[in-house]
C-alpha atoms as a PDB file:
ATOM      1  CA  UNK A   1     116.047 151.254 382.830  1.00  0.00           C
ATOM      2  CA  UNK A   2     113.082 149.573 385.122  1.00  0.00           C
ATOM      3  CA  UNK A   3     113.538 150.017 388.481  1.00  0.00           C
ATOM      4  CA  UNK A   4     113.898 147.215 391.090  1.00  0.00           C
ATOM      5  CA  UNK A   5     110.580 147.361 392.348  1.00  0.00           C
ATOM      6  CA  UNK A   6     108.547 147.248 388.764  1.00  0.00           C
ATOM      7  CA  UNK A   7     111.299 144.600 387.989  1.00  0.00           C
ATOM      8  CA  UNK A   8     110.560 142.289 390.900  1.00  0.00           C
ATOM      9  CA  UNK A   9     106.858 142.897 390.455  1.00  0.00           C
ATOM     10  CA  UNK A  10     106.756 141.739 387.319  1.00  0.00           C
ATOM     11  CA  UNK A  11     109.039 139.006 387.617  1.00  0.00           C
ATOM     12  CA  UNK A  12     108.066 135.272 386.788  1.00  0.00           C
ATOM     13  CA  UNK A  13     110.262 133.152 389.450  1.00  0.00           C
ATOM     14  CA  UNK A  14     112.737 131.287 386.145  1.00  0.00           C
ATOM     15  CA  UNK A  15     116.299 130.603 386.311  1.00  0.00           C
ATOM     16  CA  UNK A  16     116.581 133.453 384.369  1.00  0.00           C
ATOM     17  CA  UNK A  17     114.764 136.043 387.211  1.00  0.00           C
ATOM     18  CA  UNK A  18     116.844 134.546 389.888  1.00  0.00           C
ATOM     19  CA  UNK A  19     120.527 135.174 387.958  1.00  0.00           C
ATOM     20  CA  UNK A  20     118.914 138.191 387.094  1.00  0.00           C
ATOM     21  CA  UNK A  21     117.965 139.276 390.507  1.00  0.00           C
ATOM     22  CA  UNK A  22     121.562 137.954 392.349  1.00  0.00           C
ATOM     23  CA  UNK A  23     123.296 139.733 389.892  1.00  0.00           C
ATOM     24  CA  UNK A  24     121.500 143.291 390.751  1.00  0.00           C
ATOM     25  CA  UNK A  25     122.201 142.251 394.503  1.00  0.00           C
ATOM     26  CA  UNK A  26     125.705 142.101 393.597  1.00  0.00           C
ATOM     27  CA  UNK A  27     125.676 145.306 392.181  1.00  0.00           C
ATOM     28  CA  UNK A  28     123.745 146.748 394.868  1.00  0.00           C
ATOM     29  CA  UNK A  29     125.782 145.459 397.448  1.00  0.00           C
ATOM     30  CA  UNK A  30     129.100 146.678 395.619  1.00  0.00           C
ATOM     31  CA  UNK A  31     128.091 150.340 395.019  1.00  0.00           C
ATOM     32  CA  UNK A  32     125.574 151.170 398.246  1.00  0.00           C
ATOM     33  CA  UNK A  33     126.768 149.199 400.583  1.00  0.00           C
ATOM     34  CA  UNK A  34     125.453 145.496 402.381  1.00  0.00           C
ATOM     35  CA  UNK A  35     122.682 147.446 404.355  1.00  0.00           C
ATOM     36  CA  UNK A  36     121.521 149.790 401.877  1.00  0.00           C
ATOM     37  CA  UNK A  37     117.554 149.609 400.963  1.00  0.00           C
ATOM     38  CA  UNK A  38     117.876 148.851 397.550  1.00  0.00           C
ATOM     39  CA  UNK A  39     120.030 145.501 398.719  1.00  0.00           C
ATOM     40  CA  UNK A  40     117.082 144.470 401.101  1.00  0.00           C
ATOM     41  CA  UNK A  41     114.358 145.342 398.738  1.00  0.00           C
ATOM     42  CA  UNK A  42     116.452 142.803 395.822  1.00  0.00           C
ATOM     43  CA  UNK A  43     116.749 140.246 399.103  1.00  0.00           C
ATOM     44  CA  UNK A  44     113.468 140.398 399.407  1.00  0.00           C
ATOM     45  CA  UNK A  45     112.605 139.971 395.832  1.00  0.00           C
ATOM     46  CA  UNK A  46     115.140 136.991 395.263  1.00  0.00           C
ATOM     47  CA  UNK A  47     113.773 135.591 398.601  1.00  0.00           C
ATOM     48  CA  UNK A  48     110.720 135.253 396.868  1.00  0.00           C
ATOM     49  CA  UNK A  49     111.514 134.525 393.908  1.00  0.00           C
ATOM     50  CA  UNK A  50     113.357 131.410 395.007  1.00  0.00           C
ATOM     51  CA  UNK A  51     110.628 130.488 397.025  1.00  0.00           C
ATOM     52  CA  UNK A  52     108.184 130.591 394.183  1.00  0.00           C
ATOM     53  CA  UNK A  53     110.681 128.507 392.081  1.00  0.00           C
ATOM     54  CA  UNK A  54     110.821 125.517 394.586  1.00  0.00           C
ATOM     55  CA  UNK A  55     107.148 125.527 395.047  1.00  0.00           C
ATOM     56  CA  UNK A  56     106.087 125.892 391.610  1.00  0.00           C
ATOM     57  CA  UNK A  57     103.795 128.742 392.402  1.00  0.00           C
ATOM     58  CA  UNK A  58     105.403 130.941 390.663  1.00  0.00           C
ATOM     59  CA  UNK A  59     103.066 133.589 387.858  1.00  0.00           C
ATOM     60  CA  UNK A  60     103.375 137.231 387.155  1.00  0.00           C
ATOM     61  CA  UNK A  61     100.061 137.969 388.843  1.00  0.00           C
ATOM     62  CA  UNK A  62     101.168 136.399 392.360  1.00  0.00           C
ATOM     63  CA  UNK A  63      99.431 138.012 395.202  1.00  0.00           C
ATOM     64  CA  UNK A  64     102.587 138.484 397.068  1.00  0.00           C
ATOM     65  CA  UNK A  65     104.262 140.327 394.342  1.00  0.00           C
ATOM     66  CA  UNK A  66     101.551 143.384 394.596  1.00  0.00           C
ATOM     67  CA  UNK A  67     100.219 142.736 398.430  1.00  0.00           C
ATOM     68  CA  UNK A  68      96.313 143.457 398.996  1.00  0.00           C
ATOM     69  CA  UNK A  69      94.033 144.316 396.080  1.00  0.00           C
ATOM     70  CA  UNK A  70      92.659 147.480 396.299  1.00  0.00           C
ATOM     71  CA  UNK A  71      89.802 148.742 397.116  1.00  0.00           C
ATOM     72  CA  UNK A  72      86.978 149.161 394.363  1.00  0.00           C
END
């Protein structure tokens, strides 16, 4: 199984990613808890998803998804 942080990486923002993503929140929620890390990191990842969705900026390769570039 991928975990949550390769799977929100790689995520293009679809309907598909977002039911995908609310559903793993669900789960997270149900067996760690509201305020457990995995819950905020899928927040954070749906956040953004649906973000990307509205503004039609969404692509596998968006900066926000893998933060600065590094270094050469």
């Amino acid at each position: 199984m991928t975990d949550i942080h390769t799977r929100s990486r790689e995520a293009l923002a679809g309907p598909r990613v977002i039911e995908d993503l609310n559903r793993l929140l669900e789960i997270a929620r149900r067996e760690h808890g509201p305020q457990a890390r995995s819950a905020r990191y899928i927040e954070e990842a749906l956040v953004r998803a649906e973000g990307e969705a509205r503004e039609g900026t969404a692509r596998a390769t968006s900066p926000a998804w893998y933060g600065p570039a590094p270094a050469a």
